[in-house]
PDB file of N, CA and C in Angstrom:
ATOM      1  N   UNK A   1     -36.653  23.920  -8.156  1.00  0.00           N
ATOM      2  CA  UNK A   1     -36.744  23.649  -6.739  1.00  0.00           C
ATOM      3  C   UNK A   1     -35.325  23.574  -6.181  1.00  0.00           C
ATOM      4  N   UNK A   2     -35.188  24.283  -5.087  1.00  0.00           N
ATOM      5  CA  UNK A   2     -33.902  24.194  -4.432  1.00  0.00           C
ATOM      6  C   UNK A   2     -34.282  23.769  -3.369  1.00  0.00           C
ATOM      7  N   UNK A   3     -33.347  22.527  -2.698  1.00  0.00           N
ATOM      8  CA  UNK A   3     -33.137  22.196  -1.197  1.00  0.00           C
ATOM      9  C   UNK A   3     -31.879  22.161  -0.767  1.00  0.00           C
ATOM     10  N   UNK A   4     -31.899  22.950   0.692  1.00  0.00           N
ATOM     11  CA  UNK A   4     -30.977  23.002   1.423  1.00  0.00           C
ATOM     12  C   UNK A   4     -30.358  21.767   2.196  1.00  0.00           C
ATOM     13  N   UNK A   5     -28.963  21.174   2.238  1.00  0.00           N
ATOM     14  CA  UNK A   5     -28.538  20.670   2.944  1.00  0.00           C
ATOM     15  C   UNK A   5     -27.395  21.214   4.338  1.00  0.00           C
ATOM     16  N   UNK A   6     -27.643  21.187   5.411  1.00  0.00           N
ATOM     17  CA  UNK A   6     -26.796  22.047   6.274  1.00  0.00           C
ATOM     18  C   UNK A   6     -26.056  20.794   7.096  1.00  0.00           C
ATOM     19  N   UNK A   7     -24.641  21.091   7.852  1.00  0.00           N
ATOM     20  CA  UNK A   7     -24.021  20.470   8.558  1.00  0.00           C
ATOM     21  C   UNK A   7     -23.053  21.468   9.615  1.00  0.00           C
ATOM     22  N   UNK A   8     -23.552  21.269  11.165  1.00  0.00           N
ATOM     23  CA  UNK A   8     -22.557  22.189  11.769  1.00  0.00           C
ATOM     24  C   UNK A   8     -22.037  21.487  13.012  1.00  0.00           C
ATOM     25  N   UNK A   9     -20.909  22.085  13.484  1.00  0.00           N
ATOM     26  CA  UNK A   9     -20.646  21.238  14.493  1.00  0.00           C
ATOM     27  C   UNK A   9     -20.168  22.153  15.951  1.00  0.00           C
ATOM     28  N   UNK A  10     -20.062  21.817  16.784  1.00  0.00           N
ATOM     29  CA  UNK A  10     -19.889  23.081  18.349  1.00  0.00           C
ATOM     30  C   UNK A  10     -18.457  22.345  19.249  1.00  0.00           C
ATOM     31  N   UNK A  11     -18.242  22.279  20.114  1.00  0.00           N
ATOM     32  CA  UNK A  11     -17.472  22.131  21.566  1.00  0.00           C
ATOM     33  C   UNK A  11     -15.647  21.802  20.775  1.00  0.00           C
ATOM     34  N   UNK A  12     -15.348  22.824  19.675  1.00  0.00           N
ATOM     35  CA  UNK A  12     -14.026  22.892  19.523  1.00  0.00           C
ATOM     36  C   UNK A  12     -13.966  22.446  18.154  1.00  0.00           C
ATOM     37  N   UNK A  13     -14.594  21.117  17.524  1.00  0.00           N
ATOM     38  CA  UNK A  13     -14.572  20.493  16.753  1.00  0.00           C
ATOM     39  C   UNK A  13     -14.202  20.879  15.530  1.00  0.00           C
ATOM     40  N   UNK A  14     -13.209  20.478  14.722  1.00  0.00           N
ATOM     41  CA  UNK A  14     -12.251  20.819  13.572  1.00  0.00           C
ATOM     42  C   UNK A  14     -13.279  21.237  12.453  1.00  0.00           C
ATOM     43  N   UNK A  15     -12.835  22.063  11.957  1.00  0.00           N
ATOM     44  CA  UNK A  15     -13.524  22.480  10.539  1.00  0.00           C
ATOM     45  C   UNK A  15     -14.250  21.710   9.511  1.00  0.00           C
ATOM     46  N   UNK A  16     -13.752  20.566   9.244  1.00  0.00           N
ATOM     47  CA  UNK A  16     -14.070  19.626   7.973  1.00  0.00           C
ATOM     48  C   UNK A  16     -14.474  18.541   9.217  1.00  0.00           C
ATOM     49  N   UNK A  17     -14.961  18.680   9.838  1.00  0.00           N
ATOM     50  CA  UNK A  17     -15.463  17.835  10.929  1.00  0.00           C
ATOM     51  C   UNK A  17     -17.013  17.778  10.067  1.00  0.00           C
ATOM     52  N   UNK A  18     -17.355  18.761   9.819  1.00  0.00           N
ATOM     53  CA  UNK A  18     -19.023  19.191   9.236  1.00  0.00           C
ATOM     54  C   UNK A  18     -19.414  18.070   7.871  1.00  0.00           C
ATOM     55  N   UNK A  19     -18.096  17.572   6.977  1.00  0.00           N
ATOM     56  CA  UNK A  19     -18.585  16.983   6.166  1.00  0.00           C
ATOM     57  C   UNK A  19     -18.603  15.134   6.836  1.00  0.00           C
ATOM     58  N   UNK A  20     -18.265  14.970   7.523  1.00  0.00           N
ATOM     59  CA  UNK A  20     -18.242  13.729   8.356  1.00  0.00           C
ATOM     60  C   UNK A  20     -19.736  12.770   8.553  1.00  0.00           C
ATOM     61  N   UNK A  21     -20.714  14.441   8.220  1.00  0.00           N
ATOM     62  CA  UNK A  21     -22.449  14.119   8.528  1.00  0.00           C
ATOM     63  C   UNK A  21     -22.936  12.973   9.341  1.00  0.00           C
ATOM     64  N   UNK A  22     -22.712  13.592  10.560  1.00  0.00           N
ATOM     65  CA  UNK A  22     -22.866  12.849  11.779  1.00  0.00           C
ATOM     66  C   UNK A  22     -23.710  13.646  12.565  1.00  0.00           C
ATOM     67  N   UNK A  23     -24.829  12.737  13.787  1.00  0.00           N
ATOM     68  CA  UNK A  23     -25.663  13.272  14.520  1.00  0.00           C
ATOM     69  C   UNK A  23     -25.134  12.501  15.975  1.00  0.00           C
ATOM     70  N   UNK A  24     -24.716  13.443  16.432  1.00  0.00           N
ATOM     71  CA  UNK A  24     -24.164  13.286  17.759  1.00  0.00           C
ATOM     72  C   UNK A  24     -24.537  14.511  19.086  1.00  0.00           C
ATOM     73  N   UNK A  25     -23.746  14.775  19.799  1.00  0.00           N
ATOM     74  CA  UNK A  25     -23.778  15.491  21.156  1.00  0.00           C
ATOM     75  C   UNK A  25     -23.341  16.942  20.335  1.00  0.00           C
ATOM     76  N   UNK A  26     -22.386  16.658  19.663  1.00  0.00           N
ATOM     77  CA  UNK A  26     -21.351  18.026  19.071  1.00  0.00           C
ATOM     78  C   UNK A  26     -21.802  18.116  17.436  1.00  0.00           C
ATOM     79  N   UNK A  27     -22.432  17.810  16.969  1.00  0.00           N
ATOM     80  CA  UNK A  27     -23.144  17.967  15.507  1.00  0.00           C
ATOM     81  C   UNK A  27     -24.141  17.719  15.386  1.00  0.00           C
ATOM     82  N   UNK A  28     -25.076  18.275  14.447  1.00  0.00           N
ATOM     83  CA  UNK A  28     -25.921  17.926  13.304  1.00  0.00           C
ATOM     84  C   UNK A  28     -25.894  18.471  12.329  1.00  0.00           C
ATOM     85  N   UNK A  29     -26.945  18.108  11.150  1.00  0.00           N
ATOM     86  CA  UNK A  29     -27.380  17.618  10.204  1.00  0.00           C
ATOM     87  C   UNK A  29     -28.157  17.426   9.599  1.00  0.00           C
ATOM     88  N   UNK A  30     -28.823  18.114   8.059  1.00  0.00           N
ATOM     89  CA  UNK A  30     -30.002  17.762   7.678  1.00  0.00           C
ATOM     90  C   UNK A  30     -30.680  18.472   6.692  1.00  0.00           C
ATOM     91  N   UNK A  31     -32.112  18.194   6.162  1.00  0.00           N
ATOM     92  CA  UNK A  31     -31.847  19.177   4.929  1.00  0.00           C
ATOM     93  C   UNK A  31     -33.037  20.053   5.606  1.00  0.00           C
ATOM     94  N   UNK A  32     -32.788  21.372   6.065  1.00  0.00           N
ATOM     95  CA  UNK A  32     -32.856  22.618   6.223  1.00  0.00           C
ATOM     96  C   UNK A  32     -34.315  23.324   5.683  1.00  0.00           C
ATOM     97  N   UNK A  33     -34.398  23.841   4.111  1.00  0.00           N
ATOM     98  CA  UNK A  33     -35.175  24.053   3.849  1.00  0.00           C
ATOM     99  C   UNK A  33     -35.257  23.904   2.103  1.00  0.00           C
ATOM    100  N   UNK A  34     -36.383  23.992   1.726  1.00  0.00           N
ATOM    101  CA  UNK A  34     -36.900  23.866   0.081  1.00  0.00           C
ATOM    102  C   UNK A  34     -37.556  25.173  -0.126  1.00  0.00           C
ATOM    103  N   UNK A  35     -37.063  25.384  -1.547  1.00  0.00           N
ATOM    104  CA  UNK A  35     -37.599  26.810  -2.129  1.00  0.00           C
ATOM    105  C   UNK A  35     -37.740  26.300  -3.202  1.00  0.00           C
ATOM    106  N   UNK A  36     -38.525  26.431  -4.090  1.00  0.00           N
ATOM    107  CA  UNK A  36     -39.276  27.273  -5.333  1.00  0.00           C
ATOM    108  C   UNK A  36     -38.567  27.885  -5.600  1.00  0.00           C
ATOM    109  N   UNK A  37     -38.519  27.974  -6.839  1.00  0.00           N
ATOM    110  CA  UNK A  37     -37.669  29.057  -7.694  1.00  0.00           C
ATOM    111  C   UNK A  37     -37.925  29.118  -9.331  1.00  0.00           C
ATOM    112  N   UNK A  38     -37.744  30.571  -9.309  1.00  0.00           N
ATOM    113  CA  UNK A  38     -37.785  31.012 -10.863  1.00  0.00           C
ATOM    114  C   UNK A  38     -36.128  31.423 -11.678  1.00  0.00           C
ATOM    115  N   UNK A  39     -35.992  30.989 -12.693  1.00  0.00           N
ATOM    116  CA  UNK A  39     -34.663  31.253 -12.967  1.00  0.00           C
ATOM    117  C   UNK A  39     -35.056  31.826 -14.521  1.00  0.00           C
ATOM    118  N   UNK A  40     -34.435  33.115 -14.969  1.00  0.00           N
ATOM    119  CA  UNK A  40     -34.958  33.641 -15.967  1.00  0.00           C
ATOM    120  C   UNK A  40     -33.790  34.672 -16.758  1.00  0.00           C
ATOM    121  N   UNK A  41     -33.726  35.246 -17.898  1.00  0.00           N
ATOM    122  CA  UNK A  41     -32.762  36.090 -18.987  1.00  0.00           C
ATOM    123  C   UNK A  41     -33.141  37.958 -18.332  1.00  0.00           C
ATOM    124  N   UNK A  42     -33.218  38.840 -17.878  1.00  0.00           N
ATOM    125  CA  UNK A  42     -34.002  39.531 -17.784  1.00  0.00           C
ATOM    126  C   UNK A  42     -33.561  40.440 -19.382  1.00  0.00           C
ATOM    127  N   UNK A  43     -32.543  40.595 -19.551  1.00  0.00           N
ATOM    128  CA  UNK A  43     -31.814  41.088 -20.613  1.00  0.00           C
ATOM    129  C   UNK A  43     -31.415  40.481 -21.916  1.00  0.00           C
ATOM    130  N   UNK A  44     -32.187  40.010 -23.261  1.00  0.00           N
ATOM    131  CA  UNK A  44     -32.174  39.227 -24.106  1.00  0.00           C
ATOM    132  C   UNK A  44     -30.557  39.911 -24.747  1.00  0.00           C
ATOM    133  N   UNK A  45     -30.590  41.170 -24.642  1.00  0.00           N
ATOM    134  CA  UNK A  45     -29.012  41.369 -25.459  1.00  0.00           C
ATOM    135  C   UNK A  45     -27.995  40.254 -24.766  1.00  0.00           C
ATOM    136  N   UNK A  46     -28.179  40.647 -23.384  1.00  0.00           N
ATOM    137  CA  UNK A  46     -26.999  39.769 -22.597  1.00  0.00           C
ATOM    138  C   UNK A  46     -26.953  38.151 -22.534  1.00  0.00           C
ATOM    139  N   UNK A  47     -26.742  37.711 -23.554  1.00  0.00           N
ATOM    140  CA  UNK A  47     -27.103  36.320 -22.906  1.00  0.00           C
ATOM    141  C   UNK A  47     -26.531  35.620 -21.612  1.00  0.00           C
ATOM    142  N   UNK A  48     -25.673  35.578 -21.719  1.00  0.00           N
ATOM    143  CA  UNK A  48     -24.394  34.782 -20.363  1.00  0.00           C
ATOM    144  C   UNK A  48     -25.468  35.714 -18.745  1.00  0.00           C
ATOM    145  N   UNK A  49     -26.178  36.692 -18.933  1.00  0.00           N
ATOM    146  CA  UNK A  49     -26.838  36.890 -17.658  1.00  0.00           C
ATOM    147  C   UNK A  49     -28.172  36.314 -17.159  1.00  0.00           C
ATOM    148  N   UNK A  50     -27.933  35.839 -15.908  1.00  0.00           N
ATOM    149  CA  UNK A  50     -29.493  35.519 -15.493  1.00  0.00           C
ATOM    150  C   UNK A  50     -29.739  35.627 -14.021  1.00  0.00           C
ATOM    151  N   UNK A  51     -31.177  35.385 -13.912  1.00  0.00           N
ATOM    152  CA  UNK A  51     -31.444  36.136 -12.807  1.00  0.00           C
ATOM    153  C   UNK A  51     -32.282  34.996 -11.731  1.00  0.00           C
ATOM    154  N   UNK A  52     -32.132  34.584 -10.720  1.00  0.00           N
ATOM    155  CA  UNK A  52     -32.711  33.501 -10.091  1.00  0.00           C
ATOM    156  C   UNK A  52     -33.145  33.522  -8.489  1.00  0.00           C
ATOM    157  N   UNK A  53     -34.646  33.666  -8.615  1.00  0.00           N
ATOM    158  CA  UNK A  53     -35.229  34.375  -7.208  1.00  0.00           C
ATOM    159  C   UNK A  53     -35.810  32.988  -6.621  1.00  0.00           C
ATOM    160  N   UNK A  54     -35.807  32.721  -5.809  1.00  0.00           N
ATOM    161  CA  UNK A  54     -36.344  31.673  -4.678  1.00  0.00           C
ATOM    162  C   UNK A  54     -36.768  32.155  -3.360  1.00  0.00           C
ATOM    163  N   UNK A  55     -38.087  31.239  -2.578  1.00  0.00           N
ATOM    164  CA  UNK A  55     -38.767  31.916  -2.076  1.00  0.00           C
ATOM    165  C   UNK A  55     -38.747  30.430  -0.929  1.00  0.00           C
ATOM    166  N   UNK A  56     -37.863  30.643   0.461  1.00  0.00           N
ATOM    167  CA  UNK A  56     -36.941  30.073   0.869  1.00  0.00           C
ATOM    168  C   UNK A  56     -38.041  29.492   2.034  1.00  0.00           C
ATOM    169  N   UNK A  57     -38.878  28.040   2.402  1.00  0.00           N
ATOM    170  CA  UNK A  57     -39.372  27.334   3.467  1.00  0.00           C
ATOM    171  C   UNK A  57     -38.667  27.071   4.270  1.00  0.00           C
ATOM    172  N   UNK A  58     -38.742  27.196   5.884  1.00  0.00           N
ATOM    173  CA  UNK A  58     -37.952  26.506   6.368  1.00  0.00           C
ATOM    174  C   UNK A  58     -38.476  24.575   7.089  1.00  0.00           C
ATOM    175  N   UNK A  59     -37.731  24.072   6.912  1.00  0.00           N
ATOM    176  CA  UNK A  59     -38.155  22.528   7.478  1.00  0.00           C
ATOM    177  C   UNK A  59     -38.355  21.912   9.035  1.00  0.00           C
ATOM    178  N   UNK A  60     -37.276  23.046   9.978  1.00  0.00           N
ATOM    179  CA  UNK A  60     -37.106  22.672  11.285  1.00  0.00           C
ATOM    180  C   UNK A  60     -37.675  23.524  12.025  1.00  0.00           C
ATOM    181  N   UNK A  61     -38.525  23.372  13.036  1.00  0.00           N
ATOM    182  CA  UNK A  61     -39.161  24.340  14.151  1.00  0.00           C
ATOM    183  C   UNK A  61     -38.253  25.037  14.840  1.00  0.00           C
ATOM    184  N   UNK A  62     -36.726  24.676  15.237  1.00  0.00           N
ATOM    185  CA  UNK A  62     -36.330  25.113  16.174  1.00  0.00           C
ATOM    186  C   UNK A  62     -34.868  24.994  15.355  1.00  0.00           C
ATOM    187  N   UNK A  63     -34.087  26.341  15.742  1.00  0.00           N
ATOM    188  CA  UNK A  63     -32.602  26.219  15.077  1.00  0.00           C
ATOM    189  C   UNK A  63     -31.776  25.859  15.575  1.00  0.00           C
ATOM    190  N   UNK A  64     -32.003  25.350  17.168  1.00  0.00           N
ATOM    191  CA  UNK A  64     -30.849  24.970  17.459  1.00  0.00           C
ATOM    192  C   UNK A  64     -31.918  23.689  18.275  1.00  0.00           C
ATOM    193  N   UNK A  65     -30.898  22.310  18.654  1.00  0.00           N
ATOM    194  CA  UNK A  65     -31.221  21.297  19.580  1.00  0.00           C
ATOM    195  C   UNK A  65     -31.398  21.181  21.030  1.00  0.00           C
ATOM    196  N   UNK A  66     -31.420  19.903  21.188  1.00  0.00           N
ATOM    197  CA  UNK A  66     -31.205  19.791  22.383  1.00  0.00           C
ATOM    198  C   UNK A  66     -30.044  20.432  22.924  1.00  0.00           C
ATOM    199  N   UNK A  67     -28.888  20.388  22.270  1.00  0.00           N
ATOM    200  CA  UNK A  67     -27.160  20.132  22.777  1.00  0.00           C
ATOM    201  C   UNK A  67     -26.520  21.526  22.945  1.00  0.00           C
ATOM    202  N   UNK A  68     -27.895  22.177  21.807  1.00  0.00           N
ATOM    203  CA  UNK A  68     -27.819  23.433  21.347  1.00  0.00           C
ATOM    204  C   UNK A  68     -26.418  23.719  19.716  1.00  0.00           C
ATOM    205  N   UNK A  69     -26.711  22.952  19.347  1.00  0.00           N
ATOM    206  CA  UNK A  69     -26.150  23.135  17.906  1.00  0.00           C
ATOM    207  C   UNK A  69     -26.940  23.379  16.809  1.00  0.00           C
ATOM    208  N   UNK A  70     -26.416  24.469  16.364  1.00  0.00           N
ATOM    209  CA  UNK A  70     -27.425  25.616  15.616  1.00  0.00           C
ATOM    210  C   UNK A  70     -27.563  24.770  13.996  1.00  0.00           C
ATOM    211  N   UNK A  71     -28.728  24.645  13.055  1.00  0.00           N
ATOM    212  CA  UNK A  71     -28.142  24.190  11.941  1.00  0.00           C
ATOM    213  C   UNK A  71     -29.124  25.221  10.982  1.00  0.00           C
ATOM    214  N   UNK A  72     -29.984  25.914  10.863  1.00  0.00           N
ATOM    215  CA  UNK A  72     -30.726  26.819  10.324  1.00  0.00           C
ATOM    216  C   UNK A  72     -31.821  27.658  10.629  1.00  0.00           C
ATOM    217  N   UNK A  73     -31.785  28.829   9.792  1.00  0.00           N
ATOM    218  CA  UNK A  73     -32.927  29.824  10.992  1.00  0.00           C
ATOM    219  C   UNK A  73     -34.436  28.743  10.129  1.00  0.00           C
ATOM    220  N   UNK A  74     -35.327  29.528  10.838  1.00  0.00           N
ATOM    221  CA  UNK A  74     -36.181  29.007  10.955  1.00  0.00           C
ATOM    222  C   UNK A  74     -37.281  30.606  10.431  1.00  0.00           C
ATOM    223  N   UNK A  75     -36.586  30.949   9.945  1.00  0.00           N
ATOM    224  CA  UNK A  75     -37.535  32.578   9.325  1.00  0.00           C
ATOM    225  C   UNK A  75     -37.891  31.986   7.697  1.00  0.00           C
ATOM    226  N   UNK A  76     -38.852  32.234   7.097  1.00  0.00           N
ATOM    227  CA  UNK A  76     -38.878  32.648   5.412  1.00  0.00           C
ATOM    228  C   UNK A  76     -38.218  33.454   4.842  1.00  0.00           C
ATOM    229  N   UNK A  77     -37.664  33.206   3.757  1.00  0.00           N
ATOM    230  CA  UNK A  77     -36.552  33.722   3.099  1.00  0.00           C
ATOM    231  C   UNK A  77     -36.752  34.167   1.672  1.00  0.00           C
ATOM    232  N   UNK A  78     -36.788  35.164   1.027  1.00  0.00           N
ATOM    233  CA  UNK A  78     -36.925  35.658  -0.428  1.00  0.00           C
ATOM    234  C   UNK A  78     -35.356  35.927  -0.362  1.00  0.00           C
ATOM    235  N   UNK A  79     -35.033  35.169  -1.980  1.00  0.00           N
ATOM    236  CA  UNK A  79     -33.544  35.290  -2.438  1.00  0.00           C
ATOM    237  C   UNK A  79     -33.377  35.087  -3.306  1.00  0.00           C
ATOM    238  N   UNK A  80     -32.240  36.760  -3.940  1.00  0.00           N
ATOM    239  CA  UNK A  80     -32.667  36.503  -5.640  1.00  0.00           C
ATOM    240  C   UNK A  80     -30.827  36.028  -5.939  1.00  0.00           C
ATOM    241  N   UNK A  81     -30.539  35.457  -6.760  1.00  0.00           N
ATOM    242  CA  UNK A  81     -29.518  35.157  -7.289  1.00  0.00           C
ATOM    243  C   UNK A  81     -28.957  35.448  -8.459  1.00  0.00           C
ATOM    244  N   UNK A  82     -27.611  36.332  -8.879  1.00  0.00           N
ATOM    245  CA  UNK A  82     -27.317  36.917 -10.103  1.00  0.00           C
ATOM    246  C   UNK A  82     -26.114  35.854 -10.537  1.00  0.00           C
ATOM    247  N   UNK A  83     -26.471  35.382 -11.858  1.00  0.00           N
ATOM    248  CA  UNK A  83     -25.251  34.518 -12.204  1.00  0.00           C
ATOM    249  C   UNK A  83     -24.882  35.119 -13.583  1.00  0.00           C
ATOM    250  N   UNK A  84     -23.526  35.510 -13.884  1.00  0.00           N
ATOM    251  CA  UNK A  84     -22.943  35.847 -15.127  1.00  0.00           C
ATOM    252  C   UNK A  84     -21.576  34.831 -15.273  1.00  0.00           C
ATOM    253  N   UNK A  85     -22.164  34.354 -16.771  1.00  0.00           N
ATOM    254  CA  UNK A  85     -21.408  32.967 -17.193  1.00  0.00           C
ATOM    255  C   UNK A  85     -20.380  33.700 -18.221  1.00  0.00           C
ATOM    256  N   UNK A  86     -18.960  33.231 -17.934  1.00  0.00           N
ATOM    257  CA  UNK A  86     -17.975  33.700 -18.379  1.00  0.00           C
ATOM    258  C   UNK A  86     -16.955  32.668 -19.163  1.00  0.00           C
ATOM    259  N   UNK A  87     -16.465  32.681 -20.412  1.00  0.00           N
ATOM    260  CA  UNK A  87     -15.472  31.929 -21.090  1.00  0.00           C
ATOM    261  C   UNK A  87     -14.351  32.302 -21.044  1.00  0.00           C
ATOM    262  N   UNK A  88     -13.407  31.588 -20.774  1.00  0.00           N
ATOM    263  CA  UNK A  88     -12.511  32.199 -20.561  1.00  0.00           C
ATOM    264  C   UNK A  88     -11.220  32.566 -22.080  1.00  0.00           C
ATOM    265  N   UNK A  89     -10.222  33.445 -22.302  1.00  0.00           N
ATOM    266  CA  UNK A  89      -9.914  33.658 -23.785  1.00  0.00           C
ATOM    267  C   UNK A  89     -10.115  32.595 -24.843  1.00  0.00           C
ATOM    268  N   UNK A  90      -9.002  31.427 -24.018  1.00  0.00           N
ATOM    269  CA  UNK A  90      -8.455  30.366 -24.486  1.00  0.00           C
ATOM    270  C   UNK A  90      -9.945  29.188 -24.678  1.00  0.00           C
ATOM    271  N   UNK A  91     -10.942  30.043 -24.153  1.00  0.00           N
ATOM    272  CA  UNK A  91     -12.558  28.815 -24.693  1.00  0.00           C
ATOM    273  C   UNK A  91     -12.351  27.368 -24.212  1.00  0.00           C
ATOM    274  N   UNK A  92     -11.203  27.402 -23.329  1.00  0.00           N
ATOM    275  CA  UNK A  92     -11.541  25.552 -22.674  1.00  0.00           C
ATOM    276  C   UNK A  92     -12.419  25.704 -21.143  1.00  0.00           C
ATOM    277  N   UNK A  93     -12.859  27.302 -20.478  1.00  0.00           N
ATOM    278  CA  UNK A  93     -13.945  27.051 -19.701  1.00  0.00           C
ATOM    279  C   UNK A  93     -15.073  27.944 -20.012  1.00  0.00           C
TER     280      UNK A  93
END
C-alpha cells in the first residue's frame, strides 16, 4: 500500500516553505491519495531488478481550495515503477 503525502504553497512563498505543513490562506496539505500495489522480480536471472505497479485513488474531490491552492489531481492513476539496486565497487552501499 502506498499513500501519498502532498504540501504546496502559492502568493510568492519560499520553496521549503512546503515542509513547514501548514494550512493557511497561502498553503495546504494532506495525504492526497492511497494505492495498492504489487511489487515483483519479473526477471529471476536479474536479481537487483524489480518491477512495482500501483493503481493510484484519489482522496480529495477538488484539486484546488477555496484560496485556490492546488495540492493533487483528482483523476485515477495506474503507475508502474522500475527500481534497479546497485552496490557500489567498494560494497559499503
Amino acid at each position: 500500500m502506498l499513500l501519498e503525502y502532498r504540501s504546496n504553497t502559492i502568493n510568492g512563498e519560499s520553496a521549503t516553505c512546503v515542509f513547514s505543513v501548514r494550512n493557511d490562506a497561502n498553503s495546504r496539505n494532506g495525504l492526497s491519495s492511497f494505492a495498492p500495489d504489487l511489487k515483483w522480480q519479473p526477471l529471476e536471472s536479474i536479481g537487483n531488478l524489480s518491477l512495482q505497479s500501483a493503481f493510484h485513488i484519489p482522496i480529495n474531490k477538488e484539486e484546488t481550495d477555496v484560496n485556490g491552492v492546488y495540492l493533487d489531481q483528482t483523476a485515477y492513476l495506474f503507475q508502474n515503477r522500475f527500481f534497479y539496486d546497485y552496490t557500489l565497487p567498494n560494497g559499503d552501499w
